[in-house]
C-alpha atoms as a PDB file:
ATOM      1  CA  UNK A   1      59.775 374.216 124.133  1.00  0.00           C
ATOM      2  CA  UNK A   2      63.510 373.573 125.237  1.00  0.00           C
ATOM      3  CA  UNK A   3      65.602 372.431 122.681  1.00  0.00           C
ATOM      4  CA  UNK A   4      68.492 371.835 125.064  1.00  0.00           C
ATOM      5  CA  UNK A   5      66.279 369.004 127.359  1.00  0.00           C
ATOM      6  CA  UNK A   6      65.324 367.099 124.378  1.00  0.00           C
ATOM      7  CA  UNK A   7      68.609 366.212 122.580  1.00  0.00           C
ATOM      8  CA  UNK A   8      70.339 363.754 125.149  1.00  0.00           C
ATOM      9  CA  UNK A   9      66.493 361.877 124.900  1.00  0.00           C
ATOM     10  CA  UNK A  10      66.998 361.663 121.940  1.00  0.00           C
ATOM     11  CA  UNK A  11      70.598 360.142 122.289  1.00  0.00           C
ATOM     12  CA  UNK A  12      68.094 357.146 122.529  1.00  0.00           C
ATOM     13  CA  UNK A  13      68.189 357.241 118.029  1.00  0.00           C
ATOM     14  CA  UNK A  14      71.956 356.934 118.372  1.00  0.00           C
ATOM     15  CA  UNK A  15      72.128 353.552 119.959  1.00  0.00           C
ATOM     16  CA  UNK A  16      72.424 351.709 116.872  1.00  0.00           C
ATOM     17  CA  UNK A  17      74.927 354.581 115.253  1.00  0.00           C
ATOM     18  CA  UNK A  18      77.860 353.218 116.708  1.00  0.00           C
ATOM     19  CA  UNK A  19      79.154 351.238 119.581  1.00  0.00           C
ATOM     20  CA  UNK A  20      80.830 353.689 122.455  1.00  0.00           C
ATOM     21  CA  UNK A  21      84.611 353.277 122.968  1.00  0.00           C
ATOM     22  CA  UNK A  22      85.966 352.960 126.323  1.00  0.00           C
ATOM     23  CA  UNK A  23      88.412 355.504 125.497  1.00  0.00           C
ATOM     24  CA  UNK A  24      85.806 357.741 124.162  1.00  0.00           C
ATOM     25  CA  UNK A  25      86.181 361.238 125.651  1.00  0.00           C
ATOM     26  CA  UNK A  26      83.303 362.277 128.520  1.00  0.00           C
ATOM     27  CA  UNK A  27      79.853 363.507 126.749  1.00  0.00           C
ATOM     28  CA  UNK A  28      79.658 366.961 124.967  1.00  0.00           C
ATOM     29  CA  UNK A  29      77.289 369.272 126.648  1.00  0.00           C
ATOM     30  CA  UNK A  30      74.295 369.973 124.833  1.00  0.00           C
ATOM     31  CA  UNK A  31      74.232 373.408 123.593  1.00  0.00           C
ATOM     32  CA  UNK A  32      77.752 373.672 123.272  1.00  0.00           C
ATOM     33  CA  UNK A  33      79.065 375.935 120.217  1.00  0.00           C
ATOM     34  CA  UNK A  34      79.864 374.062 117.122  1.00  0.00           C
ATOM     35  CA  UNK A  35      81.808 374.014 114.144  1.00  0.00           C
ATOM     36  CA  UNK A  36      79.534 376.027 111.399  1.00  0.00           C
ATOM     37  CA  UNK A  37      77.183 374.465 108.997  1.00  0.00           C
ATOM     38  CA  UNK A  38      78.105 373.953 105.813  1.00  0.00           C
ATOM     39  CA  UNK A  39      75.214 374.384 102.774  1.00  0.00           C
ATOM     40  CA  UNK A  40      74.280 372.207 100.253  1.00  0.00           C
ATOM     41  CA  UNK A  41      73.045 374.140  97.295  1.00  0.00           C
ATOM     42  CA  UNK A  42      72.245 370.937  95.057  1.00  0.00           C
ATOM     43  CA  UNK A  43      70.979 367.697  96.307  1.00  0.00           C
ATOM     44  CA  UNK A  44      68.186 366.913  93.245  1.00  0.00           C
ATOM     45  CA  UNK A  45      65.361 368.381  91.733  1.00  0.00           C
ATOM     46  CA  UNK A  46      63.922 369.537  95.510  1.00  0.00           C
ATOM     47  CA  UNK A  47      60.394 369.640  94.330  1.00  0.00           C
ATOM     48  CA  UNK A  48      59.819 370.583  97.789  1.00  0.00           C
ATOM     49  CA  UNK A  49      61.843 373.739  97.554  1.00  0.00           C
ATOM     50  CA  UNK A  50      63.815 373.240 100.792  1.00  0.00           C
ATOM     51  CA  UNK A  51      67.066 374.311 101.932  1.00  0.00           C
ATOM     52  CA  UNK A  52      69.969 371.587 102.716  1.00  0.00           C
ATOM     53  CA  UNK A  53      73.052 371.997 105.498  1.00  0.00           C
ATOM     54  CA  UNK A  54      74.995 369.685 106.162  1.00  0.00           C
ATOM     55  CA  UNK A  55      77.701 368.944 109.665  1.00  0.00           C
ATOM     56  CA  UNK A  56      80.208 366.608 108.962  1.00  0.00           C
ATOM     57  CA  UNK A  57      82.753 365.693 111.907  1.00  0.00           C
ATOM     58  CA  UNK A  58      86.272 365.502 111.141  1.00  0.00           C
ATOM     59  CA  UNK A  59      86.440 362.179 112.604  1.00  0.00           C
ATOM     60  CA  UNK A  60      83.334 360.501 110.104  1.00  0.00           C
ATOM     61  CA  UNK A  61      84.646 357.295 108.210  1.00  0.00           C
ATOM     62  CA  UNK A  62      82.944 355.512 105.344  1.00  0.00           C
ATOM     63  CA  UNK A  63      79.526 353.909 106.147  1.00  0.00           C
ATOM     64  CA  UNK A  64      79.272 356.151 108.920  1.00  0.00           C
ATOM     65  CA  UNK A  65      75.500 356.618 110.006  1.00  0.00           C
ATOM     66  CA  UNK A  66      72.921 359.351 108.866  1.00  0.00           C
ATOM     67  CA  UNK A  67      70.815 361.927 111.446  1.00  0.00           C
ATOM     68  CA  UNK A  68      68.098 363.767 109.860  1.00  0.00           C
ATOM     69  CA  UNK A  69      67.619 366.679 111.914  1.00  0.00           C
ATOM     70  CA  UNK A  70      64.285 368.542 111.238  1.00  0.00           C
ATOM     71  CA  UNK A  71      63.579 371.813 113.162  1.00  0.00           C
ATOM     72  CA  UNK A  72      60.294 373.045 114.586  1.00  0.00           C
ATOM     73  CA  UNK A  73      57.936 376.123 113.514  1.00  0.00           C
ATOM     74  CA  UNK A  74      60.115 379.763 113.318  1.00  0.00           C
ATOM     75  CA  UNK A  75      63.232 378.178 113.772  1.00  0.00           C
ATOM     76  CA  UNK A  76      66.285 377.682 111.261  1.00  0.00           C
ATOM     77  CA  UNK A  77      68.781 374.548 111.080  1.00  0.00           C
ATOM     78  CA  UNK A  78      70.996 376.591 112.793  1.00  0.00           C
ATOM     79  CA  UNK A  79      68.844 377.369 115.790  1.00  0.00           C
ATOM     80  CA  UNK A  80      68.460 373.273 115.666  1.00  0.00           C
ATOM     81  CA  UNK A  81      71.914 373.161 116.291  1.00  0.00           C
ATOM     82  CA  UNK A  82      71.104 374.229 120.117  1.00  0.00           C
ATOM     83  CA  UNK A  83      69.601 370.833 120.550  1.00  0.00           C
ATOM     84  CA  UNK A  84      73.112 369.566 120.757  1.00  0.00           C
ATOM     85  CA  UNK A  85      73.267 367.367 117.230  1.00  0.00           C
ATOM     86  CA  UNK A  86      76.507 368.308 116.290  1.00  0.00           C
ATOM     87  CA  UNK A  87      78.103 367.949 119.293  1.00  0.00           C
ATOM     88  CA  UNK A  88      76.287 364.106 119.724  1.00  0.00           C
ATOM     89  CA  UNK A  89      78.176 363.802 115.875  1.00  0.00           C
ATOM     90  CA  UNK A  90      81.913 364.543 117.079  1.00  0.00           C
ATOM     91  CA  UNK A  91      81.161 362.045 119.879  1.00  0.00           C
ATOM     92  CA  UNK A  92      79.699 358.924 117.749  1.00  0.00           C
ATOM     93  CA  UNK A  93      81.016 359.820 114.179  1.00  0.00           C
ATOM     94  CA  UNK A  94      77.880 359.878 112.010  1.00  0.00           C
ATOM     95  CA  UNK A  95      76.795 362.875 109.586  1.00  0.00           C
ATOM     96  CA  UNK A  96      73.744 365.292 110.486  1.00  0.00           C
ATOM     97  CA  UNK A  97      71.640 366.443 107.526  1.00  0.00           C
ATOM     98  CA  UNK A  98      69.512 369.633 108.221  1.00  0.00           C
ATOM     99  CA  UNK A  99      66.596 370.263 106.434  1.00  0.00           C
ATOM    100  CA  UNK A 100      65.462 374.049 106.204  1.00  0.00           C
ATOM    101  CA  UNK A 101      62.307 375.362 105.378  1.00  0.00           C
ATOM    102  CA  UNK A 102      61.549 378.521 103.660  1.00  0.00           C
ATOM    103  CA  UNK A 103      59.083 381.553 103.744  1.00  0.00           C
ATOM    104  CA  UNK A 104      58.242 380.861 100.632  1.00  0.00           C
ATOM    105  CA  UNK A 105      56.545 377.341 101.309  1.00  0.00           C
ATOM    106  CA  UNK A 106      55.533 378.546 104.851  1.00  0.00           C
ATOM    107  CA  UNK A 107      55.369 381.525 106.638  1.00  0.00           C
ATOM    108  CA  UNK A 108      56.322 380.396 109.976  1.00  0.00           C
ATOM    109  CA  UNK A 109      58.662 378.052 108.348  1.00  0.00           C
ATOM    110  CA  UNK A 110      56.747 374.911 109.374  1.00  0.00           C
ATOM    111  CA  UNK A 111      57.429 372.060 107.512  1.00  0.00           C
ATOM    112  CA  UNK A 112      53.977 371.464 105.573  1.00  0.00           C
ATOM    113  CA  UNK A 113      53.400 368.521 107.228  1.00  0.00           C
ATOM    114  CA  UNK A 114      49.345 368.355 106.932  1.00  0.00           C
ATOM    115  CA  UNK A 115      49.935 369.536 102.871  1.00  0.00           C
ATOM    116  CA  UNK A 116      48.566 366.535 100.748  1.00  0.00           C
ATOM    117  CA  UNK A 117      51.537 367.649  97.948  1.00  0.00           C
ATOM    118  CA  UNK A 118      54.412 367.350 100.570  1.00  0.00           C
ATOM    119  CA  UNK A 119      53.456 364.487 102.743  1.00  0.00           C
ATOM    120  CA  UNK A 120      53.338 361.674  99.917  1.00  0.00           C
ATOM    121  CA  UNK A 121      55.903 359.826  98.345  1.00  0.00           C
ATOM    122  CA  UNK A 122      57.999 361.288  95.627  1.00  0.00           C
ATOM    123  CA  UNK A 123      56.413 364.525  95.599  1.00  0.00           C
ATOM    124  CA  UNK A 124      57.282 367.543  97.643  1.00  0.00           C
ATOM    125  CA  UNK A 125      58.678 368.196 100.666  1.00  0.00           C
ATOM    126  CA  UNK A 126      58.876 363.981 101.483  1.00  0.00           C
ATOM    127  CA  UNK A 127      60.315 363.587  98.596  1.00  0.00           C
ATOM    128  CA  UNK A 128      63.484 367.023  98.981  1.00  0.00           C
ATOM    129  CA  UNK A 129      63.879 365.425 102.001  1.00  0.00           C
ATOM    130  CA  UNK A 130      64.603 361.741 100.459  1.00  0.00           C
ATOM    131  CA  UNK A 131      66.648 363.131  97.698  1.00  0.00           C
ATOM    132  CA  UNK A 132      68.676 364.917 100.667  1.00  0.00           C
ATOM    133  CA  UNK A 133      69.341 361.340 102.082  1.00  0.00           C
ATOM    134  CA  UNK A 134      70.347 359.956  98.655  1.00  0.00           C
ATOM    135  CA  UNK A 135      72.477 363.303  98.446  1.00  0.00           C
ATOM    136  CA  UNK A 136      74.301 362.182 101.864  1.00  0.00           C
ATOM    137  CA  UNK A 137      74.979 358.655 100.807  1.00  0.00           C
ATOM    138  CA  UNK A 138      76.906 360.016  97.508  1.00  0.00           C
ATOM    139  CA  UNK A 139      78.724 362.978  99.412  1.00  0.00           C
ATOM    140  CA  UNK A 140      79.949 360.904 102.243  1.00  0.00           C
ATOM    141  CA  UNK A 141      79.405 356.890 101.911  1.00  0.00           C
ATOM    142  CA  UNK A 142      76.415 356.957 104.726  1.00  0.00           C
ATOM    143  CA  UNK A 143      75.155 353.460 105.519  1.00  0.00           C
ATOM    144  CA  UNK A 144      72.549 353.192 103.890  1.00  0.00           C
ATOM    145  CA  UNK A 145      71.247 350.669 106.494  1.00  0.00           C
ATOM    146  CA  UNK A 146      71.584 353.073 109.214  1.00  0.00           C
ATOM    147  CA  UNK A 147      69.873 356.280 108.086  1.00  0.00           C
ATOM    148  CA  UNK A 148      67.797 357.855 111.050  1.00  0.00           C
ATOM    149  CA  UNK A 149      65.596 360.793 111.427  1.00  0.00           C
ATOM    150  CA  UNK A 150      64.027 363.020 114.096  1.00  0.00           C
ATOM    151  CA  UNK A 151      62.175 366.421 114.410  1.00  0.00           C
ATOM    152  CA  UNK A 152      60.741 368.445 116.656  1.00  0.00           C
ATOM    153  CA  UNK A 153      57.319 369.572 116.673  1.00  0.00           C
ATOM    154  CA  UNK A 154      56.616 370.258 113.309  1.00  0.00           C
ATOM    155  CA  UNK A 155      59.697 368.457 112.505  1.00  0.00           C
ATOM    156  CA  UNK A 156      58.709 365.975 114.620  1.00  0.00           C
ATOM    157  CA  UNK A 157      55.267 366.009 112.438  1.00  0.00           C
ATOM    158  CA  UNK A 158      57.504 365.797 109.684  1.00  0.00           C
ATOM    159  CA  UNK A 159      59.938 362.758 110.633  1.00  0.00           C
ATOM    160  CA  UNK A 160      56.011 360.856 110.440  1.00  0.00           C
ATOM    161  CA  UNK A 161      55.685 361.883 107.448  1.00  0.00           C
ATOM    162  CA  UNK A 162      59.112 360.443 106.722  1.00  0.00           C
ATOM    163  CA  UNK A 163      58.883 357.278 107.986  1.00  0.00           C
ATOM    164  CA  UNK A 164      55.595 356.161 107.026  1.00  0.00           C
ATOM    165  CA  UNK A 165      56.311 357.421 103.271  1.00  0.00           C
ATOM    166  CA  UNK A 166      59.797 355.979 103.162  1.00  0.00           C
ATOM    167  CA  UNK A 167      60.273 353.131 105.147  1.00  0.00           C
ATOM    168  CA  UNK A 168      62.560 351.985 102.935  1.00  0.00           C
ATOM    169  CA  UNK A 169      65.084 354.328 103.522  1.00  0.00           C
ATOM    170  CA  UNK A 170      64.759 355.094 107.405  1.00  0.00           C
ATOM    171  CA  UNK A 171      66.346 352.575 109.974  1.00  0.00           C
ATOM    172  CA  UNK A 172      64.373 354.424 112.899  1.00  0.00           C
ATOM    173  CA  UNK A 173      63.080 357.982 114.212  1.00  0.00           C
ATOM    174  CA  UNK A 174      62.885 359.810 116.930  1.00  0.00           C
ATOM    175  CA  UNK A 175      59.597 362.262 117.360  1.00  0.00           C
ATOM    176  CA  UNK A 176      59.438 365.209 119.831  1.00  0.00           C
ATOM    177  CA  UNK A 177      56.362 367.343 120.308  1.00  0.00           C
ATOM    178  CA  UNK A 178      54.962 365.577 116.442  1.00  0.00           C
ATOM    179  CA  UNK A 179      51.852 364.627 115.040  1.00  0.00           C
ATOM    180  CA  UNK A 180      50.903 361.245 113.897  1.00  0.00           C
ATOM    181  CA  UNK A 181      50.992 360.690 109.975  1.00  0.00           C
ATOM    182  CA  UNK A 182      47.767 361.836 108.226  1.00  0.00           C
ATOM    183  CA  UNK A 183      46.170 363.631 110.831  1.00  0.00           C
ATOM    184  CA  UNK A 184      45.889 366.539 109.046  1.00  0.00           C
ATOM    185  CA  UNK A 185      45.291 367.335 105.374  1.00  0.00           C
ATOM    186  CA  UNK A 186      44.562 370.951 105.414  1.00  0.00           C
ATOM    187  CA  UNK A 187      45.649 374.061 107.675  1.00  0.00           C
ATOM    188  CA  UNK A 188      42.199 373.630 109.354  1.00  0.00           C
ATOM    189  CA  UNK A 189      42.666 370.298 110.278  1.00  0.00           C
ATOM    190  CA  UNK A 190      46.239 370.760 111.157  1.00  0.00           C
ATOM    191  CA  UNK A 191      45.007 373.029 114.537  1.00  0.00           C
ATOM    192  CA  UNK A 192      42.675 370.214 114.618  1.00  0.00           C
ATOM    193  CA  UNK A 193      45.143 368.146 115.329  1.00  0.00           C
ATOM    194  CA  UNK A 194      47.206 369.772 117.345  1.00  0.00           C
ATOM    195  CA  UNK A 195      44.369 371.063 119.763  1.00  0.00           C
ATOM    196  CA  UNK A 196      41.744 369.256 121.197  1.00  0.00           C
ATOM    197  CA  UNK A 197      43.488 366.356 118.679  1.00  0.00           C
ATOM    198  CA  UNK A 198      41.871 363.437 117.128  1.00  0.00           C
ATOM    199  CA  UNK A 199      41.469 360.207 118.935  1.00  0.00           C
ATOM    200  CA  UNK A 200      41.508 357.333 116.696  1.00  0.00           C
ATOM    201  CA  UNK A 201      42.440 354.055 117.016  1.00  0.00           C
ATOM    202  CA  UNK A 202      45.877 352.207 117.166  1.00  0.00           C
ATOM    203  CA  UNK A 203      44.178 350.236 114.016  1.00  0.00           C
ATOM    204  CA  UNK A 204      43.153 353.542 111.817  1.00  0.00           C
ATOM    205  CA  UNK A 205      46.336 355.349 112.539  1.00  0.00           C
ATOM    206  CA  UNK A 206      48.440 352.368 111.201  1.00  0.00           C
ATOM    207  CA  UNK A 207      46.160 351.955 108.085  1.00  0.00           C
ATOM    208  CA  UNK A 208      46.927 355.502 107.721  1.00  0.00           C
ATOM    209  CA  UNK A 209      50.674 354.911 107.770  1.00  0.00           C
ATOM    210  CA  UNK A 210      50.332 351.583 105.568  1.00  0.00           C
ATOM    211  CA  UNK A 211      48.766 353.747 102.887  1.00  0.00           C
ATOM    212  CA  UNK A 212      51.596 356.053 102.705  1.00  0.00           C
ATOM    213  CA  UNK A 213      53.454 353.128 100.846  1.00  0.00           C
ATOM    214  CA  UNK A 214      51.525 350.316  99.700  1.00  0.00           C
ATOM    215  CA  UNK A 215      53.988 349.016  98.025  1.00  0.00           C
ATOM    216  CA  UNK A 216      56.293 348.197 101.231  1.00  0.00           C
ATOM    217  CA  UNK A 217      56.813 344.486 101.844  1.00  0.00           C
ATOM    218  CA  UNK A 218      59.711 345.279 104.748  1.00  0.00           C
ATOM    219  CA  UNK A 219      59.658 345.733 108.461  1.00  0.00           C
ATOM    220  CA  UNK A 220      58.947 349.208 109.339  1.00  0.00           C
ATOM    221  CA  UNK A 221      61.624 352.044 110.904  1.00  0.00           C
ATOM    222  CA  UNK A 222      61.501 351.342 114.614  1.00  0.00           C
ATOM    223  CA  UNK A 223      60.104 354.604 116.217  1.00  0.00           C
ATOM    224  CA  UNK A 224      60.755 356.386 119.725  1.00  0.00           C
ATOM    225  CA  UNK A 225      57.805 358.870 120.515  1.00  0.00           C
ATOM    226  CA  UNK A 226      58.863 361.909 122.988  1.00  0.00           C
ATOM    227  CA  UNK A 227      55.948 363.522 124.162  1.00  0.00           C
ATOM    228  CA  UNK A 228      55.039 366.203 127.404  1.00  0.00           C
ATOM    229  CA  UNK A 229      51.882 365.894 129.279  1.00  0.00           C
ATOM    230  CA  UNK A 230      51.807 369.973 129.475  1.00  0.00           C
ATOM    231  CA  UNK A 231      52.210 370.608 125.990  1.00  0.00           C
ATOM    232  CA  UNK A 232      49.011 372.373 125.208  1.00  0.00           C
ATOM    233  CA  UNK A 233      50.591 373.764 121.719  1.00  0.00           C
END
C-alpha cells in the first residue's frame, strides 16, 4: 500500500477544515519532511493503552479543526507522517492527532479493530481514542464541531469503529483500505473479513452501525470510502 497516493484523496476530509486563501502558498508535496511529533504522555485514563502524538502548526488559531490520523498494521504515527498529514496541516491550519498502537495490545500493531473490548463505546481502544479528542479540544481550543478522522487499513477499520461508536463527536471520516463496523468480532473472523469478505446488506451493515450507539438521536458523520479494486489484503 502507498501511503504517499492516498493523502491528497484524502484532502477530500479537509474541505470543510477551512476555506483556501487566495494568497495561500502552492500545495505541500506529500511526503515532504516535517517538523517532529510531539508526544502526549497523558490524555485520560487510556483504557485502551494507546500511545498519543500530537502536530501542531505554528500557524493553528483557536477553533481550529481536528484530523485523527490512524496508521495501518506494522506501522508507527511517524511512518503515518509519509502520507503527507502534516504538511496538509501547515497549509489549512488544523491540528493532527496520532494515535499509536502498541506491542503490547497487538503484535503487528493493528489497531484491534474486530476486539469486542475496543470497538464499543467507552471502553478500550474507542474509547483512548475519544479521550484523545477531548484531550485536543482542552490543549488547543479544537472545534468541537469540526473534529474529523481517517485511517488506513486497519486504521481505516478503526476510523469505523470511530464513527459508528461516536457519532457524536466526529463531523466526518475518511476510510482507506478499512473494514466496515462489526464485521469482525474475533481474530478468525477478522481474516474473514478481510478475505473472501462478508457480503451483507446495505440494511444489516447500518443496523450494525446503529447498534454501536443506540442512544444517538443526531445525523451521522458524513463518510468518504477509499477503496482499490486490486487490494487482495
Amino acid at each position: 500500500m502507498n501511503l504517499l497516493r492516498l493523502a491528497p484523496a484524502s484532502v477530500l476530509l479537509l474541505a470543510a477544515c477551512s476555506a483556501v486563501d487566495d494568497a495561500a502558498p502552492p500545495p505541500p508535496t506529500v511526503g515532504e519532511s516535517a517538523a517532529a511529533l510531539t508526544y502526549v504522555a497523558s490524555f485520560g485514563s487510556n483504557p485502551g493503552n494507546l500511545g498519543l502524538y500530537e502536530y501542531v502548526p505554528r500557524n493553528v488559531v483557536a477553533g481550529a479543526p481536528l484530523v485523527v490520523a490512524l496508521h495501518g498494521c506494522t506501522q508507527s504515527a511517524a511512518d503515518y507522517t509519509k502520507a503527507g498529514w502534516n504538511q496538509l496541516a501547515d497549509k489549512y491550519g488544523f491540528v493532527v492527532a496520532y494515535p499509536e498502537q502498541r506491542t503490547a495490545n497487538n503484535q503487528n500493531k493493528c489497531f484491534n479493530w474486530f476486539e469486542p473490548g475496543d470497538i464499543a463505546r467507552d471502553r478500550g481502544e474507542a474509547l483512548s481514542i475519544k479521550q484523545m479528542v477531548d484531550a485536543m479540544k482542552a490543549r488547543h481550543g479544537v472545534d468541537p464541531a469540526r473534529v474529523y478522522v481517517t485511517g488506513l487499513s486497519a486504521g481505516g477499520a478503526m476510523t469505523s469503529v470511530m464513527l459508528a461508536t461516536y457519532p457524536d463527536v466526529f463531523a466526518a471520516g475518511a476510510i482507506m483500505a478499512g473494514i466496515p463496523y462489526g464485521c469482525g468480532t474475533s481474530i478468525a473472523d477478522a481474516f474473514m473479513c478481510m478475505s473472501p469478505g462478508k457480503d451483507l446488506s446495505p440494511t444489516e451493515w447500518a443496523r450494525k452501525v446503529t447498534a454501536a450507539f443506540p442512544g444517538h438521536a443526531g445525523p451521522y458523520p458524513r463518510v468518504s470510502v477509499w477503496h482499490g479494486a486490486r487490494d487482495t489484503t
